[in-house]
PDB file of N, CA and C in Angstrom:
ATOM      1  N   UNK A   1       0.838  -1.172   0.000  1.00  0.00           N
ATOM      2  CA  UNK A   1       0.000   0.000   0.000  1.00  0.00           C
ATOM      3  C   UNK A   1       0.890   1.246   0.000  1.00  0.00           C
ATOM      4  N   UNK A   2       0.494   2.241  -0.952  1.00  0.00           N
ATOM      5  CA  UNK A   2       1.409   3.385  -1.051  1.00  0.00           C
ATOM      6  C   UNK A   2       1.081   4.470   0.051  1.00  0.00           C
ATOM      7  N   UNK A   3       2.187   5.075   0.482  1.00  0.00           N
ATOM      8  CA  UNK A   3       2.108   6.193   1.739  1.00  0.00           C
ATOM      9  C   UNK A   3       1.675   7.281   0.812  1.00  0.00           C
ATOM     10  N   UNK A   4       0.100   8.031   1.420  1.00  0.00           N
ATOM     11  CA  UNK A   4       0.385   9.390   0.568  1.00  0.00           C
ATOM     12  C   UNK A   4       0.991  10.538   1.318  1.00  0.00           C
ATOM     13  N   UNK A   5       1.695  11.481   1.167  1.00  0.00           N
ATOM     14  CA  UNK A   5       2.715  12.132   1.324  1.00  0.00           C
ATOM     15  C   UNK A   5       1.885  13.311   1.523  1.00  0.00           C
ATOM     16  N   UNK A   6       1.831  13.905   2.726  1.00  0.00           N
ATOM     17  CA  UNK A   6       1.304  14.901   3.276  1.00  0.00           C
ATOM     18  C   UNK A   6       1.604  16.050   2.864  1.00  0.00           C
ATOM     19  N   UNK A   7       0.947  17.195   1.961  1.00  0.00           N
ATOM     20  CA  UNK A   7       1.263  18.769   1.175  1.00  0.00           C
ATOM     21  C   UNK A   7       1.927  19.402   2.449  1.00  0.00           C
ATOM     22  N   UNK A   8       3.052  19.988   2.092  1.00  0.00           N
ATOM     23  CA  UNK A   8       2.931  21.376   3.682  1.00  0.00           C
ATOM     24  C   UNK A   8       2.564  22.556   3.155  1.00  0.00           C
ATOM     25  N   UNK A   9       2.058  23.122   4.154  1.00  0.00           N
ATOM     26  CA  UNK A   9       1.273  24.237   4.148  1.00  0.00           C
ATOM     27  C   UNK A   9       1.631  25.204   3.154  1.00  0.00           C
ATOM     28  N   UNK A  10       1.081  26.349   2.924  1.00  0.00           N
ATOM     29  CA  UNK A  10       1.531  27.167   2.150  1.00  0.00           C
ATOM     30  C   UNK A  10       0.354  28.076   1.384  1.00  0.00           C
ATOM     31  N   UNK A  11       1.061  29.741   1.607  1.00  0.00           N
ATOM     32  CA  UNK A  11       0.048  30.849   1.464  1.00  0.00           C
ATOM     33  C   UNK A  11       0.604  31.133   0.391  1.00  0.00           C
ATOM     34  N   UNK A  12      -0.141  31.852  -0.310  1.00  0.00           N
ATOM     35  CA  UNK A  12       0.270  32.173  -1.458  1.00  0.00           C
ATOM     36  C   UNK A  12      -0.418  33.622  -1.770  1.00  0.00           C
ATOM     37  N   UNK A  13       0.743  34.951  -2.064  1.00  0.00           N
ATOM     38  CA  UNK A  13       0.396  35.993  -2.430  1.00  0.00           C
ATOM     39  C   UNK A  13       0.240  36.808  -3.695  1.00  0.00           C
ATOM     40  N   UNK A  14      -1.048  36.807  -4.077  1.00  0.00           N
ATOM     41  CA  UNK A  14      -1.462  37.136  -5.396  1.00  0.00           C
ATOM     42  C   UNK A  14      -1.181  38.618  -5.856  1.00  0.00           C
ATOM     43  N   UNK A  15      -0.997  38.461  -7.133  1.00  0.00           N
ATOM     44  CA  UNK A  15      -0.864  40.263  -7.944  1.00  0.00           C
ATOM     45  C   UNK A  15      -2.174  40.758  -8.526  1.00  0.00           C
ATOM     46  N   UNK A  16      -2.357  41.588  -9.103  1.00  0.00           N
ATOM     47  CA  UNK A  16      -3.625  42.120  -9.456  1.00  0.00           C
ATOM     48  C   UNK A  16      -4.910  41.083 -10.191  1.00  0.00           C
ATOM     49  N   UNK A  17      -3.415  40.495 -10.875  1.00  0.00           N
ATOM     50  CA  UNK A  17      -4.252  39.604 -11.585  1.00  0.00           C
ATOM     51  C   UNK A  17      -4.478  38.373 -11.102  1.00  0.00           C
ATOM     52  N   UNK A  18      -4.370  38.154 -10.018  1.00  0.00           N
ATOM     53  CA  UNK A  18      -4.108  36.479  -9.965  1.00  0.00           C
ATOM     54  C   UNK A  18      -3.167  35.514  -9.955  1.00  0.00           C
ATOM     55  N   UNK A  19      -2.234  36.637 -10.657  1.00  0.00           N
ATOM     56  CA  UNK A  19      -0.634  35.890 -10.818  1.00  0.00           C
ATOM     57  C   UNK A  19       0.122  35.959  -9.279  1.00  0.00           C
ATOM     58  N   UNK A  20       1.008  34.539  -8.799  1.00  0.00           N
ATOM     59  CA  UNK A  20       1.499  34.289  -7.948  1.00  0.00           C
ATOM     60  C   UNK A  20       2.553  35.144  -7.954  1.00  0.00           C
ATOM     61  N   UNK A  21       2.636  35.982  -6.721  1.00  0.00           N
ATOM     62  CA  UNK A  21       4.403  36.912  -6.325  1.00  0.00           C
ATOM     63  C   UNK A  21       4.598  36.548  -5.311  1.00  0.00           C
ATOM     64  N   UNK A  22       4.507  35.342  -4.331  1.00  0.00           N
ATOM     65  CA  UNK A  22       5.261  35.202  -3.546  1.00  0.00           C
ATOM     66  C   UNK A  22       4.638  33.372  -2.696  1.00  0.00           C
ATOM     67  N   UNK A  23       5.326  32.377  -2.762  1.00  0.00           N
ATOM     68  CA  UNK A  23       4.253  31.292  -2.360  1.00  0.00           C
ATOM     69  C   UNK A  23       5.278  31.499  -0.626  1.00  0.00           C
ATOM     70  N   UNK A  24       4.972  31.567   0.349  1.00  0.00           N
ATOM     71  CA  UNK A  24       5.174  31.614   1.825  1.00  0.00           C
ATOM     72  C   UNK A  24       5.194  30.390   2.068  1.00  0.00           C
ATOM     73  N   UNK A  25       5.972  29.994   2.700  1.00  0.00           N
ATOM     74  CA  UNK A  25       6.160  28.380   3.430  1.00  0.00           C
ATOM     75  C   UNK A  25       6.399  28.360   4.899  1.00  0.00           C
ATOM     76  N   UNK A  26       6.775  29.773   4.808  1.00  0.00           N
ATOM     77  CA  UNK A  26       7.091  29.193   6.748  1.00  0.00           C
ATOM     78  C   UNK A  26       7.348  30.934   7.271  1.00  0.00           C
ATOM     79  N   UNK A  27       6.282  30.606   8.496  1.00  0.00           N
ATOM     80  CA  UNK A  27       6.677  31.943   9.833  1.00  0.00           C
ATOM     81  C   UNK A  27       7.760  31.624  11.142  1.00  0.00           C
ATOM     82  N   UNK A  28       8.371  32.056  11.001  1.00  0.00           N
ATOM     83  CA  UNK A  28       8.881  31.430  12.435  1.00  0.00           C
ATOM     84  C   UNK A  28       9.690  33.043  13.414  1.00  0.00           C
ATOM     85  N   UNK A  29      10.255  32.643  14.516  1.00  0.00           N
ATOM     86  CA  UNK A  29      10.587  33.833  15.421  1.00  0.00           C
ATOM     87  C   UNK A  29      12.284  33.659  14.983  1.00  0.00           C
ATOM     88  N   UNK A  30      12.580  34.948  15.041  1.00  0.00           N
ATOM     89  CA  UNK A  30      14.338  34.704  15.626  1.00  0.00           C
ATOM     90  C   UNK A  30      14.127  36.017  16.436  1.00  0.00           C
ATOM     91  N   UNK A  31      14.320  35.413  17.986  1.00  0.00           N
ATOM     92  CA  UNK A  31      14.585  36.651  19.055  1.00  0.00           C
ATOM     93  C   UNK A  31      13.198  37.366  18.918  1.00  0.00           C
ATOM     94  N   UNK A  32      13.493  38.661  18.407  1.00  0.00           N
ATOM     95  CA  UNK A  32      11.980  39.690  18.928  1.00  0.00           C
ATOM     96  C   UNK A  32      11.570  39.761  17.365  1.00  0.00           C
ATOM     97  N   UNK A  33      12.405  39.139  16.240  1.00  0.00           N
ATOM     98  CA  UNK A  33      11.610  38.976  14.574  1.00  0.00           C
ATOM     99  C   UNK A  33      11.095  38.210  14.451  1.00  0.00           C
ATOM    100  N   UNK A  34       9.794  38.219  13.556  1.00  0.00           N
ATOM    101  CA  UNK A  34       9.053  37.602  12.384  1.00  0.00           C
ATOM    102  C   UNK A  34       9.955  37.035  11.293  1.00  0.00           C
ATOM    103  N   UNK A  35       9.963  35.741  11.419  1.00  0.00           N
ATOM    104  CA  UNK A  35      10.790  35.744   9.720  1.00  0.00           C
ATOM    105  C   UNK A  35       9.882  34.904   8.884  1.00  0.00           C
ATOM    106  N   UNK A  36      10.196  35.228   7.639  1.00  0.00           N
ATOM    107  CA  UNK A  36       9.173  34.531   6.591  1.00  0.00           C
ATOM    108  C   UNK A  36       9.779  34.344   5.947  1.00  0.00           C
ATOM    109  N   UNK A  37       9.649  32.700   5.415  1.00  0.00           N
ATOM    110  CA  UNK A  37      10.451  31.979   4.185  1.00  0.00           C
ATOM    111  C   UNK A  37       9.551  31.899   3.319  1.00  0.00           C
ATOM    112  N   UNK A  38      10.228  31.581   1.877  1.00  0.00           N
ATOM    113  CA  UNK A  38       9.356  31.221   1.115  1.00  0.00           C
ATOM    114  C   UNK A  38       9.917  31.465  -0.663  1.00  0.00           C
ATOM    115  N   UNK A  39       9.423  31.791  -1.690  1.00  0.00           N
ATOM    116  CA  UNK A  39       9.770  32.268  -2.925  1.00  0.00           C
ATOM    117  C   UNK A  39       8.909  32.927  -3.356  1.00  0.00           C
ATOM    118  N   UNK A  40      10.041  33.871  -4.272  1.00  0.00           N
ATOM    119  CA  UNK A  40       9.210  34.746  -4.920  1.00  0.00           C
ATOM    120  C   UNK A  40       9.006  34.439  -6.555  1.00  0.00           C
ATOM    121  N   UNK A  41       7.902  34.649  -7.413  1.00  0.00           N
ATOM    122  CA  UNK A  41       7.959  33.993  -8.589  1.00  0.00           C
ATOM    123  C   UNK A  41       8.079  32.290  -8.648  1.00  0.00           C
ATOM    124  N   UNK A  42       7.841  31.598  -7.733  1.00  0.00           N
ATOM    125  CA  UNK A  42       7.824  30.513  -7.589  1.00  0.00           C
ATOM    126  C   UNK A  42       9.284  29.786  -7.806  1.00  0.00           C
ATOM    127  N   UNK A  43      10.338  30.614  -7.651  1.00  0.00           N
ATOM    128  CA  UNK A  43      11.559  30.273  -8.248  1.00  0.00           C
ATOM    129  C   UNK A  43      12.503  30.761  -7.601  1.00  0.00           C
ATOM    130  N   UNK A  44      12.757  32.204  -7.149  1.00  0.00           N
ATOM    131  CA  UNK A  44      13.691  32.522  -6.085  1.00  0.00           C
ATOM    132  C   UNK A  44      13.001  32.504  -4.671  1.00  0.00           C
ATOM    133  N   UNK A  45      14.483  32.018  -3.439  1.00  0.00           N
ATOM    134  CA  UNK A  45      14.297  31.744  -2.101  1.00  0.00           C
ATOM    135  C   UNK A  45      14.321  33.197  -1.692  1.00  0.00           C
ATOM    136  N   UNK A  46      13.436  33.354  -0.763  1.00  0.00           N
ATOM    137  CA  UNK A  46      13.509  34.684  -0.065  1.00  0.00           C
ATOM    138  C   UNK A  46      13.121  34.133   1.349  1.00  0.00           C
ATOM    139  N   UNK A  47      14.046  35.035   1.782  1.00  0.00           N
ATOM    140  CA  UNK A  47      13.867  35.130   3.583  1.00  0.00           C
ATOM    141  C   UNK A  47      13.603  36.945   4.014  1.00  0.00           C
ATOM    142  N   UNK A  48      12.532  36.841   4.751  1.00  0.00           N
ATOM    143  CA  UNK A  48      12.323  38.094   4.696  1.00  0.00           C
ATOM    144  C   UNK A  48      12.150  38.376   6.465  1.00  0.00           C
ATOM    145  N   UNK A  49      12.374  39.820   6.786  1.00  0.00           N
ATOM    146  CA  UNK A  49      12.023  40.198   8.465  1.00  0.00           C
ATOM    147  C   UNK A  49      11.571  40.809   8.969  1.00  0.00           C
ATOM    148  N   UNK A  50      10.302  40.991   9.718  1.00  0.00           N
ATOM    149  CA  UNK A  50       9.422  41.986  10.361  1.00  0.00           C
ATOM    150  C   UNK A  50      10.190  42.297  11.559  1.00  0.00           C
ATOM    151  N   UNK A  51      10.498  43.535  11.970  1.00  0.00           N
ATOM    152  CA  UNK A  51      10.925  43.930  13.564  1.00  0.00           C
ATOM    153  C   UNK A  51       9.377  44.779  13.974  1.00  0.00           C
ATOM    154  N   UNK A  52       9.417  44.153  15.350  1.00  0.00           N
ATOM    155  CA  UNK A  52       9.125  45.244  16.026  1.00  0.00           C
ATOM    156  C   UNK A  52       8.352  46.150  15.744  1.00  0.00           C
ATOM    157  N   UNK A  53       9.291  47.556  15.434  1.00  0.00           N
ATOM    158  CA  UNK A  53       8.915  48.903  14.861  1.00  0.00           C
ATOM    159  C   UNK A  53       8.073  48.432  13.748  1.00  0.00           C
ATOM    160  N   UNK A  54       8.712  47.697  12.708  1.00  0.00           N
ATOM    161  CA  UNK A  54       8.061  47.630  11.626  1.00  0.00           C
ATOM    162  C   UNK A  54       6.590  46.843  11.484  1.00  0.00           C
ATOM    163  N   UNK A  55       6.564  45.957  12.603  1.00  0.00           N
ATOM    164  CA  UNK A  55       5.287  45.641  12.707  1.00  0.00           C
ATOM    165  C   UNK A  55       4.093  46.564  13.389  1.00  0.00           C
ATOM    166  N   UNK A  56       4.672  47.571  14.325  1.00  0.00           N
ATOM    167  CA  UNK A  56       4.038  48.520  14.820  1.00  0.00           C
ATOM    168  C   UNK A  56       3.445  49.979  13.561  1.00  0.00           C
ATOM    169  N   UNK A  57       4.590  50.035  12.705  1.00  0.00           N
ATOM    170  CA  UNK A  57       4.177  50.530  11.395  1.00  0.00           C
ATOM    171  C   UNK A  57       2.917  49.802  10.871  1.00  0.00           C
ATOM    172  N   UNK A  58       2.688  48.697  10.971  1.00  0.00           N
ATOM    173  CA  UNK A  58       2.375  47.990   9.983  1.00  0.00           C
ATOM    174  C   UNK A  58       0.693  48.614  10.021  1.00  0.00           C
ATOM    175  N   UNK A  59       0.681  48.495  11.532  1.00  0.00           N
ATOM    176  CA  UNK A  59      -0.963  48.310  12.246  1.00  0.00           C
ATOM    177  C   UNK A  59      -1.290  50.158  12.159  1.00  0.00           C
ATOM    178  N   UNK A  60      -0.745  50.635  12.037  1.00  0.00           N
ATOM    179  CA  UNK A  60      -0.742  51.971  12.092  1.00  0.00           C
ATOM    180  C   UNK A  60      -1.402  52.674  10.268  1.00  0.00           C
ATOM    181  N   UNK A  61      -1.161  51.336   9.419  1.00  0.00           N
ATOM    182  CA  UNK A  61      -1.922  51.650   7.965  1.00  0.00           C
ATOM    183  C   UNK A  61      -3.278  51.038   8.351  1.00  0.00           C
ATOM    184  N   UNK A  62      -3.785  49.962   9.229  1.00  0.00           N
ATOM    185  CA  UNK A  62      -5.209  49.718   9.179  1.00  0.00           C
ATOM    186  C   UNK A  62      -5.949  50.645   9.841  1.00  0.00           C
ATOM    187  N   UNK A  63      -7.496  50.834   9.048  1.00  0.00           N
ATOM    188  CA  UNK A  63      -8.023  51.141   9.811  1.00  0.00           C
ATOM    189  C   UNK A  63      -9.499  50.482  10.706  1.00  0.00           C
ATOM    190  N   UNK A  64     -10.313  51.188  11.111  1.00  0.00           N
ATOM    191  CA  UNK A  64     -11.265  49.830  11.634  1.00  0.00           C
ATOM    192  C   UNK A  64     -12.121  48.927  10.705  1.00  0.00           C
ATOM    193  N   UNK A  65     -12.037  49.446   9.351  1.00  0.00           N
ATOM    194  CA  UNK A  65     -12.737  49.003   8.308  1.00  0.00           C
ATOM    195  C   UNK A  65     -12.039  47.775   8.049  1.00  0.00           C
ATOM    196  N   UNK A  66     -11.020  47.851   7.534  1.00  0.00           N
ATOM    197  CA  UNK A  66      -9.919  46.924   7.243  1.00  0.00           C
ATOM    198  C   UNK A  66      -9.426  45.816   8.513  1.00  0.00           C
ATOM    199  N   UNK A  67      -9.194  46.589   9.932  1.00  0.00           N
ATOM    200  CA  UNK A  67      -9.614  45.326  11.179  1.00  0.00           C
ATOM    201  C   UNK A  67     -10.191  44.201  11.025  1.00  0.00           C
ATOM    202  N   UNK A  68     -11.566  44.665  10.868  1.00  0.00           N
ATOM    203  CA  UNK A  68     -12.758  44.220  10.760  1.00  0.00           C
ATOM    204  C   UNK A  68     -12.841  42.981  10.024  1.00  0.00           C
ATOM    205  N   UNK A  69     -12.471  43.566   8.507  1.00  0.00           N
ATOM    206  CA  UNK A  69     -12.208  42.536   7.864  1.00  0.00           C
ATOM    207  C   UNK A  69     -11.360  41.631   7.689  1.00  0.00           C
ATOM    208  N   UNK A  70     -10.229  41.949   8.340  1.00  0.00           N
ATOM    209  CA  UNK A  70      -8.865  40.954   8.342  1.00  0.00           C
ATOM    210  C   UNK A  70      -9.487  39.810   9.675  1.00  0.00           C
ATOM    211  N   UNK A  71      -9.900  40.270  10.301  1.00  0.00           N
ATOM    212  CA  UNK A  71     -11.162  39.318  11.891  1.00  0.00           C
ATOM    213  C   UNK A  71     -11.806  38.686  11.513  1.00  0.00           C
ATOM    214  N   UNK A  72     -12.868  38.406  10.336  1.00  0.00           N
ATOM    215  CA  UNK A  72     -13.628  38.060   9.361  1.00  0.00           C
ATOM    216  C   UNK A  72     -12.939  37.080   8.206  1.00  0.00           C
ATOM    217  N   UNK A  73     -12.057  37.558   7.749  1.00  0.00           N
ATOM    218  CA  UNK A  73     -11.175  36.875   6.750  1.00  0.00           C
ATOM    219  C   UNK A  73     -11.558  35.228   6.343  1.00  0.00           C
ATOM    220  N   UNK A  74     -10.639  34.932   7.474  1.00  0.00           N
ATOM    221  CA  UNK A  74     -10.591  33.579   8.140  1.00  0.00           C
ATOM    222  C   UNK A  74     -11.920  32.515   7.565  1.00  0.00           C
ATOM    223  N   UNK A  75     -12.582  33.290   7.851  1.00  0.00           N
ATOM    224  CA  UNK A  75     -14.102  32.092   7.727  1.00  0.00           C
ATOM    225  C   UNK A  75     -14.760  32.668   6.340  1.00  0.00           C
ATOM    226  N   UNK A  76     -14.387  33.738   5.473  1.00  0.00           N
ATOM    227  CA  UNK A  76     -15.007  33.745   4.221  1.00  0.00           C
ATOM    228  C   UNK A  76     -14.657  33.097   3.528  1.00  0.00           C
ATOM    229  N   UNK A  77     -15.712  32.550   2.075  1.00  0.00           N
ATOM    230  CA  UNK A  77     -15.040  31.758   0.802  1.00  0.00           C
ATOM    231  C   UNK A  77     -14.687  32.513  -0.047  1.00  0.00           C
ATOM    232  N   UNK A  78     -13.568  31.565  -0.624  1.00  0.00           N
ATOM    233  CA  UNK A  78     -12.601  32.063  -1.705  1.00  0.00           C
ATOM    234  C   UNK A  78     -13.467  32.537  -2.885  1.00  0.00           C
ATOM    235  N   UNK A  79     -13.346  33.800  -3.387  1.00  0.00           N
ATOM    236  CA  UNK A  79     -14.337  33.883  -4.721  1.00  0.00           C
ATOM    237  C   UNK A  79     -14.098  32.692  -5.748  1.00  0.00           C
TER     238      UNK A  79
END
């Protein structure tokens, strides 16, 4: 009997059109960063890093409209 081989996870960030710019494979911490692995174009490795500040930037572009909906997200279907 053949083992089927479990997918790992993976987000994937779309361009205007639909086209893939970035497939995400992994969050993880180093110290007080966010790091995010993954590729961009489905072809180059990128490691990328949220600090801190920059995550405090981050929340400082939403507003309660956009909250709201990122809270919501989660449980809507995909068009």
């Amino acid at each position: 009997m053949a083992e089927t081989k479990k997918k790992a996870p993976m987000m994937k960030i779309l361009d205007a059109n639909d086209k893939e710019l970035m497939a995400v494979r992994k969050f993880e911490r180093d110290g007080d960063n966010l790091v995010i692995r993954g590729k961009i174009f489905g072809a180059m490795p990128m490691v990328a890093k949220v600090t801190p500040e920059e995550a405090r930037a981050a929340l400082k572009l939403l507003d309660r409209k956009t909250i709201l909906f990122l809270l919501t997200l989660l449980f809507r279907k995909s068009a």
